[in-house]
Protein backbone atom coordinates (compact mmCIF):
# COMPACT_ATOMS: atom_id res chain seq x y z
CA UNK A 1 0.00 0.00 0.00
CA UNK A 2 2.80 2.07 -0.83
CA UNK A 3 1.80 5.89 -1.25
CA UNK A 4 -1.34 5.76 0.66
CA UNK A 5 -1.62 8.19 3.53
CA UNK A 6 -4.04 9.03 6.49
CA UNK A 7 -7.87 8.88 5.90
CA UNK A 8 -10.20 11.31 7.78
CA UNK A 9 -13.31 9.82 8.72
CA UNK A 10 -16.42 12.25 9.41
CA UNK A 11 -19.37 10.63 11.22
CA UNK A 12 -21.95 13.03 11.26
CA UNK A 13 -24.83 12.00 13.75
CA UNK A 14 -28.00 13.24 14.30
CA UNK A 15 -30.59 11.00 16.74
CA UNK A 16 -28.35 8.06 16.21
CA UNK A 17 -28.19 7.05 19.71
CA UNK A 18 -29.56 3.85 19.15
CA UNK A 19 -26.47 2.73 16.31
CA UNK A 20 -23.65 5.28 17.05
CA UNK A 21 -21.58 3.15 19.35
CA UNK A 22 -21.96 0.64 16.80
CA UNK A 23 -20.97 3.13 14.12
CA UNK A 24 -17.83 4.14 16.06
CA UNK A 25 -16.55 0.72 17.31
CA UNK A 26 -16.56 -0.04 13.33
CA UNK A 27 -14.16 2.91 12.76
CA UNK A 28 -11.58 1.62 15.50
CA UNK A 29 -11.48 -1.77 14.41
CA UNK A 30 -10.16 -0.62 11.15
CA UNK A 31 -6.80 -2.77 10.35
CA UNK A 32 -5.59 0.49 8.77
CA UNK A 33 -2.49 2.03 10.85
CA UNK A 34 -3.04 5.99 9.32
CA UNK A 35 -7.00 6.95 10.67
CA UNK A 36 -8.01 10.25 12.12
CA UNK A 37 -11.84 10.61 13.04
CA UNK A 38 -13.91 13.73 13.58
CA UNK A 39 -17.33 12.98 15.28
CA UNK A 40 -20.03 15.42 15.10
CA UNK A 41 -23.57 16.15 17.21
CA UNK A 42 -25.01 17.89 14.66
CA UNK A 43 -27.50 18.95 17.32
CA UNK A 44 -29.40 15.50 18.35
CA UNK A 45 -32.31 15.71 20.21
CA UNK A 46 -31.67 12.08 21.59
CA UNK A 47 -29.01 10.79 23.81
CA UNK A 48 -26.31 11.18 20.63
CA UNK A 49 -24.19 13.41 22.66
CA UNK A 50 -23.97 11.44 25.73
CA UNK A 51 -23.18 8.37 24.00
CA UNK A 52 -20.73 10.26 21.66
CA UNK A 53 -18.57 10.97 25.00
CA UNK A 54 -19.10 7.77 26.55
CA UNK A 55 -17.79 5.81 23.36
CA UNK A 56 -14.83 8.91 23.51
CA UNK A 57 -13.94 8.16 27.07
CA UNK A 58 -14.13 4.77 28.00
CA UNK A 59 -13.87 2.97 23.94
CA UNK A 60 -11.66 5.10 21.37
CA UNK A 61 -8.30 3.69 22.53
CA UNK A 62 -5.63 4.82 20.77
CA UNK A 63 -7.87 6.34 17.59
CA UNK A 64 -7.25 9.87 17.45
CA UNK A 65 -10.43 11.28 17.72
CA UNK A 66 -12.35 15.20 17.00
CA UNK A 67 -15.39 15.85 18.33
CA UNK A 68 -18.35 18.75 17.77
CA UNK A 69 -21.27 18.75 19.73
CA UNK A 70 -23.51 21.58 18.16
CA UNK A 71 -26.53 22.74 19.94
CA UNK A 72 -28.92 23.16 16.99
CA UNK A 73 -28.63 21.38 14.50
CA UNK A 74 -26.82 22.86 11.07
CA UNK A 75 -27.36 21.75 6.90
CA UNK A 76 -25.62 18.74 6.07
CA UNK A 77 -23.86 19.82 3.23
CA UNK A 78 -22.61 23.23 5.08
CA UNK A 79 -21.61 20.88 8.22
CA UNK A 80 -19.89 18.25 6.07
CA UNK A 81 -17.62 21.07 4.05
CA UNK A 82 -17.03 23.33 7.33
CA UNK A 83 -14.91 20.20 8.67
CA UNK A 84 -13.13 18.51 5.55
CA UNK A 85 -12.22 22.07 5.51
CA UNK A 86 -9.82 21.87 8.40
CA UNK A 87 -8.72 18.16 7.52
CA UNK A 88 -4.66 17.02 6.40
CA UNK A 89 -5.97 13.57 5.57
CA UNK A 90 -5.16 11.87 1.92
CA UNK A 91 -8.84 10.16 1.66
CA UNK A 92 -12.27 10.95 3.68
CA UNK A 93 -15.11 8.97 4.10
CA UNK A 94 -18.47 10.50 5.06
CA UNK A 95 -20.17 7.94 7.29
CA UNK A 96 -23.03 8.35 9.07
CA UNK A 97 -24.07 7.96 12.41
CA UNK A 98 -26.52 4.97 12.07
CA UNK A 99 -23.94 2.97 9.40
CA UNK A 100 -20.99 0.86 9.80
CA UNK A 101 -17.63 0.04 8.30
CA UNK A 102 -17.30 -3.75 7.65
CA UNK A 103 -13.26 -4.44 8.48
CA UNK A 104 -10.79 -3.54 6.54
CA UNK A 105 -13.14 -1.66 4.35
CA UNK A 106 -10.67 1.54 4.66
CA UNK A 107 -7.64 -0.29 4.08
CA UNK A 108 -9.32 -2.05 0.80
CA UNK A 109 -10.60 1.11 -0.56
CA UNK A 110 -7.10 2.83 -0.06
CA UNK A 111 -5.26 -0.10 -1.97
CA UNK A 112 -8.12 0.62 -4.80
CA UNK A 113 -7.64 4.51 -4.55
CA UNK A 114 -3.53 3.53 -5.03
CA UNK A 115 -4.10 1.38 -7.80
CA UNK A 116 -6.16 3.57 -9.63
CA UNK A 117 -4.25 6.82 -9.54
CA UNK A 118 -6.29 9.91 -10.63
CA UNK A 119 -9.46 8.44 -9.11
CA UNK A 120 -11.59 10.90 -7.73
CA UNK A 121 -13.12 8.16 -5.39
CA UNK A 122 -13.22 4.61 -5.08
CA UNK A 123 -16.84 2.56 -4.21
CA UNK A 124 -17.48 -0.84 -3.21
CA UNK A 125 -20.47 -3.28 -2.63
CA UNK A 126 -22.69 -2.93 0.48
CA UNK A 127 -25.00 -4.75 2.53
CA UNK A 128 -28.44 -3.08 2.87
CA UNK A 129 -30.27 -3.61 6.21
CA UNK A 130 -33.91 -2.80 5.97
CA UNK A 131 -36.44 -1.88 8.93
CA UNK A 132 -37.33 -5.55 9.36
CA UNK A 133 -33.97 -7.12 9.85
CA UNK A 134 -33.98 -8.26 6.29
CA UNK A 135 -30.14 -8.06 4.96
CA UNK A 136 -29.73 -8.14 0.93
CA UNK A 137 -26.32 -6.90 -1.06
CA UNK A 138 -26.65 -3.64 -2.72
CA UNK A 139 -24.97 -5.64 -6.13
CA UNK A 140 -26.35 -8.74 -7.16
CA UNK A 141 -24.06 -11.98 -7.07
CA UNK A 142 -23.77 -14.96 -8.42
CA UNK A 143 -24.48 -18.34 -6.02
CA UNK A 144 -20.19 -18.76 -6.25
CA UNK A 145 -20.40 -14.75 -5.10
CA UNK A 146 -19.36 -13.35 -8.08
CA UNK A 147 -20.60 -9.71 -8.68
CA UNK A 148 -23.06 -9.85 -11.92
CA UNK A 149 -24.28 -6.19 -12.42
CA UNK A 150 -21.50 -3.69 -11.45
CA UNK A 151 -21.91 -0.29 -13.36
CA UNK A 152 -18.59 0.17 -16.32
CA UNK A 153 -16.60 2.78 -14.80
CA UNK A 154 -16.17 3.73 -18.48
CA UNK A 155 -19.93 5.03 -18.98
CA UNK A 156 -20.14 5.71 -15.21
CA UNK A 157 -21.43 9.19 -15.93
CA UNK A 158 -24.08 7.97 -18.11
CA UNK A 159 -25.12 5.68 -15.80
CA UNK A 160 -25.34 7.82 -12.63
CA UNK A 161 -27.46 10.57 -14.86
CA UNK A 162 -29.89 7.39 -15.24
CA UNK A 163 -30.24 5.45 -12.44
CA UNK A 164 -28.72 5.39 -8.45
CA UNK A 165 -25.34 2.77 -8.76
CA UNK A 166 -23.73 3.59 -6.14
CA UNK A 167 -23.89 2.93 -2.43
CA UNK A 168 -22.70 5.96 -1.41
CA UNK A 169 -21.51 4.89 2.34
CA UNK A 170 -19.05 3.17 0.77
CA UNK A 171 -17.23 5.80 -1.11
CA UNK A 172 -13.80 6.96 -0.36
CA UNK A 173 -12.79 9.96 -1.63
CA UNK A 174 -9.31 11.89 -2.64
CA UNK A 175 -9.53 14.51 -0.44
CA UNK A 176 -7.59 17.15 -2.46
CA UNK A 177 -9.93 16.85 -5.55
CA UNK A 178 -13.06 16.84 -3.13
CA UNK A 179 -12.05 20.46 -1.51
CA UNK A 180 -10.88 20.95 -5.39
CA UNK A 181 -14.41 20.33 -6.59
CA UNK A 182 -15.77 23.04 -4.03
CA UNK A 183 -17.14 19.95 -1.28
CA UNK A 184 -21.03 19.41 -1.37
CA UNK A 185 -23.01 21.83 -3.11
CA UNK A 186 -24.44 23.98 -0.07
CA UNK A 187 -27.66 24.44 -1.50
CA UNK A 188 -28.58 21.22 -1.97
CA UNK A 189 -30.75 19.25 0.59
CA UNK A 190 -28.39 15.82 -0.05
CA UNK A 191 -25.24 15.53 -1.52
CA UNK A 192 -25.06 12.41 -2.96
CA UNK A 193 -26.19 12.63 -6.31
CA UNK A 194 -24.63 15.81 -7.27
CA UNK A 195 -21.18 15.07 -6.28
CA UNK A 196 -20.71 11.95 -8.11
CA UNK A 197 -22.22 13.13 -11.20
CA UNK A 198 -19.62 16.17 -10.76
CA UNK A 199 -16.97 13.80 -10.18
CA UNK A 200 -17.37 11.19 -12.70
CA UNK A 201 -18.01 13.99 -15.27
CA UNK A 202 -14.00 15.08 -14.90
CA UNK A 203 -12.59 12.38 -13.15
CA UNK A 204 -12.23 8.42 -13.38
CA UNK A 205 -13.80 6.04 -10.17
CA UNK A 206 -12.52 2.99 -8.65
CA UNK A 207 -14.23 -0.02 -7.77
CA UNK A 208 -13.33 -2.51 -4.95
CA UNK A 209 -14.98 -6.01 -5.06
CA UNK A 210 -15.52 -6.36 -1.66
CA UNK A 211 -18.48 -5.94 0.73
CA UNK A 212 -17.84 -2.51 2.80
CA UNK A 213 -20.50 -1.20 4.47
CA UNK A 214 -23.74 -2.37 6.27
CA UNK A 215 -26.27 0.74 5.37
CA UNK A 216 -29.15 1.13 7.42
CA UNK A 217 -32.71 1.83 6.22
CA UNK A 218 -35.27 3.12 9.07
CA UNK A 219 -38.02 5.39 9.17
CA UNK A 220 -35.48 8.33 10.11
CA UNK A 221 -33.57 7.98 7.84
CA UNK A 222 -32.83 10.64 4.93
CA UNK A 223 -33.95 8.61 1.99
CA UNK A 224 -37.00 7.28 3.86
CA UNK A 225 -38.47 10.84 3.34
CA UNK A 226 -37.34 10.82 -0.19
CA UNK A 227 -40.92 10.80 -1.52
CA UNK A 228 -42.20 12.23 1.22
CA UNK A 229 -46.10 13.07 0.22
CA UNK A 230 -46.28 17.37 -0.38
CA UNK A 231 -43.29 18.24 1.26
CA UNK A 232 -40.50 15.97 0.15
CA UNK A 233 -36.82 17.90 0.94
CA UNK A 234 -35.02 15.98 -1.51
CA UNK A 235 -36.96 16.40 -4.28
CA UNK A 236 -36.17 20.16 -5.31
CA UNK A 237 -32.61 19.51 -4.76
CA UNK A 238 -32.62 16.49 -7.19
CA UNK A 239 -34.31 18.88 -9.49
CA UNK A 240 -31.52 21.21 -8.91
CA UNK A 241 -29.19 18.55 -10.12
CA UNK A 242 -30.71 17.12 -12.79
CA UNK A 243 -30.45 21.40 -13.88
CA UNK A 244 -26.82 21.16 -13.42
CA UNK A 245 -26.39 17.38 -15.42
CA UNK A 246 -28.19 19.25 -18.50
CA UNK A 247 -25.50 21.80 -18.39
CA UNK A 248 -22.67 19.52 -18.42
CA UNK A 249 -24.19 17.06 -20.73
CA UNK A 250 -21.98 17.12 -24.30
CA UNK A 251 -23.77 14.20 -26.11
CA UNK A 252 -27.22 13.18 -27.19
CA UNK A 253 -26.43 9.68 -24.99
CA UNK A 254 -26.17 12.30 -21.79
CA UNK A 255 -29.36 13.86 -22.63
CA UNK A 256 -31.28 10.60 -23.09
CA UNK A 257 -29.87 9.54 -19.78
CA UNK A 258 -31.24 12.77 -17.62
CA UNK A 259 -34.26 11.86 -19.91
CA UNK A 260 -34.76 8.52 -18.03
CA UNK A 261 -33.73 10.35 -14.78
CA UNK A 262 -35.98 13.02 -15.34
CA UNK A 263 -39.33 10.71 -15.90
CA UNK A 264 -38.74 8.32 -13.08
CA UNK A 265 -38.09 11.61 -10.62
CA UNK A 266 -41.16 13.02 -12.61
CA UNK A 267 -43.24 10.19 -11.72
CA UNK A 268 -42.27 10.06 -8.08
CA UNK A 269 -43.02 13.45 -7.46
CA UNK A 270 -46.40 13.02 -9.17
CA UNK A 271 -47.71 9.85 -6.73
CA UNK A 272 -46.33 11.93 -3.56
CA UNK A 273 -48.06 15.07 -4.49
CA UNK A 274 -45.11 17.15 -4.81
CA UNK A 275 -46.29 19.42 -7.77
CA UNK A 276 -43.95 22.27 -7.52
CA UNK A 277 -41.03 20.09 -8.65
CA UNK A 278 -42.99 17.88 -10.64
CA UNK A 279 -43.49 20.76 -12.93
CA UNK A 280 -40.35 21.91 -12.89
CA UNK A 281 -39.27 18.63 -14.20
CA UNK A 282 -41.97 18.88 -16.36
CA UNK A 283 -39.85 21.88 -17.87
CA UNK A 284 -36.70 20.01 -17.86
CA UNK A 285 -38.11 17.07 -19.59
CA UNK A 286 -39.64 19.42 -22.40
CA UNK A 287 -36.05 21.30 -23.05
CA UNK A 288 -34.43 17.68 -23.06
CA UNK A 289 -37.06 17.36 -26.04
CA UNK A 290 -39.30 14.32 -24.35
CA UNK A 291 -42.21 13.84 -26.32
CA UNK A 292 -43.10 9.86 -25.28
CA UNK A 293 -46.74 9.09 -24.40
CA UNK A 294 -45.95 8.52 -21.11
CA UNK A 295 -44.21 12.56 -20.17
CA UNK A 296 -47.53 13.59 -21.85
CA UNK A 297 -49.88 12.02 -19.39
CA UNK A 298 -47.17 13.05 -17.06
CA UNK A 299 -47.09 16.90 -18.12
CA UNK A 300 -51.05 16.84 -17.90
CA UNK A 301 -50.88 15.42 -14.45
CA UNK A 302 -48.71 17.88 -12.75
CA UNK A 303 -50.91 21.02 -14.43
CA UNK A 304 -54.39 19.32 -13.16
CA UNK A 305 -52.68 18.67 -10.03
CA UNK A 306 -54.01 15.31 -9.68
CA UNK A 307 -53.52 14.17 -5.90
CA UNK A 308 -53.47 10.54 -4.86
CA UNK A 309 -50.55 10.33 -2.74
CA UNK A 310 -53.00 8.49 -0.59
CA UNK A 311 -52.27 5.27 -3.15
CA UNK A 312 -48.70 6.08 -3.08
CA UNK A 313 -48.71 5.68 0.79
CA UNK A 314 -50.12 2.62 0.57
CA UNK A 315 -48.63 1.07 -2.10
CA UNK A 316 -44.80 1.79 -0.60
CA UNK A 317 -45.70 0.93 2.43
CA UNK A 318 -47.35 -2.33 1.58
């Protein structure tokens, strides 16, 4: 692993009380000898804070360890910048409070980032945990384990305009190119989306075959209000995005990938009742030149204002 230096990991909690000593034992059992850690409270209403200091007292060992405890809680994206900000390390990770770092899943992305030089950021596969217990691998595999539908890092753009590929607890980025790249766009709800589309638009990725991260999916969770019915937060900042992706698109394949984007976050925001973004997608979708069937009944939809998020409810929670 020659080259590689020290990776920064930010855990940013917010009412994670029940998983963050979880989250934080996973960081310290790293096999990786070069770790620094930065912990923030971004102003829990739970017993976060308390169990923050407990885990810092009595369980960090030898880690060396930052911690923030803020009093009212601040946007993610302004948070997450304000503290890579102050960091030395070679590679961060974002994790968050309720997730957690298989072993050696920092020491395998490194050797990835190191064998890939000019990566922006290096993924892996991940092990989704639902509400129920239920555990299922975020790639499929074959019965011998052998990964069947990882995205080409050649047409990884194209791909992340489409559709979601990548688990994005498990990615590892070069922290000079990050704070290079201007961080997470501030005025975005999430982060996700935007800065992997950035990154893959300028930069190449790096895949790891191995399992990294088990990522939680609860109630509180930020992707569980996704959809939320009339006042989904994520929505007009995917909207947002998929703005930005039609700027930087320089081929007809781009467009008719934010095309696909643009009908499935279309339709979402349609069942859920959120019209204001519907319609400006609506917009997008016509200045992409969509002119299928199914973005007409769409485009009708979001002018009558159709509500039956009631369905929608029912059907996703079903």
């Amino acid at each position: 692993m020659g080259g590689a230096g020290r990776v920064a990991i930010v855990c940013i909690a917010y009412n994670h009380g029940q998983w963050i000593e979880e989250t934080l034992d996973s960081v310290r059992l790293q096999d990786y000898p070069d770790l620094q850690l930065i912990v923030v409270d971004n102003g829990s209403t739970d017993n976060t804070a308390e169990r923050i200091r407990a885990w810092v007292a009595y369980s960090a060992g030898s880690l060396p360890v930052q911690t923030i405890y803020l009093t009212e809680s601040q946007p993610y994206c302004q948070l997450f910048n304000r503290v890579i900000s102050t960091l030395e390390g070679q590679f961060v990770i974002d994790l968050s409070g309720d997730d957690v770092l298989y072993p050696r899943h920092v020491s395998s992305s490194v050797s990835a980032m190191v064998a890939n030089p000019g990566a922006a950021f290096s993924f892996s596969d991940a092990t989704i945990m639902e509400h129920t217990g239920e555990e299922s691998g975020y790639y499929k595999r074959d019965r011998s384990g052998v990964l069947t539908n990882v995205p080409d890092l050649e047409k990884l753009y194209v791909i992340l305009i489409s559709r979601s590929c990548i688990s994005s607890p498990t990615v590892m980025f070069d922290a000079a190119v990050l704070r290079q790249e201007g961080g997470y766009d501030e005025s975005l709800f999430y982060e996700d989306f935007d800065i992997l589309v950035r990154l893959s638009r300028k930069y190449r990725a790096a895949f790891s075959d191995h399992v990294g991260v088990l990522k939680r999916t609860h109630a509180h969770s930020m992707s569980a209000a996704q959809y939320l019915p009339y006042h989904s937060k994520m929505l007009p900042s995917t909207v947002r995005v998929c703005a930005k992706i039609q700027q930087m698109n320089i081929s007809p394949e781009e467009d008719e990938a934010l095309g696909v984007r643009v009908l499935f976050e279309l339709k979402h925001a349609l069942w859920s009742a959120n019209f204001t973004p519907a319609r400006e997608l609506v917009k997008l979708g016509r200045g992409l030149g969509l002119k299928t069937p199914m973005f007409r009944i769409y485009s009708l939809w979001a002018r009558l204002g159709l509500d039956i998020s009631w369905l929608y409810l029912r059907l996703t929670r079903s």
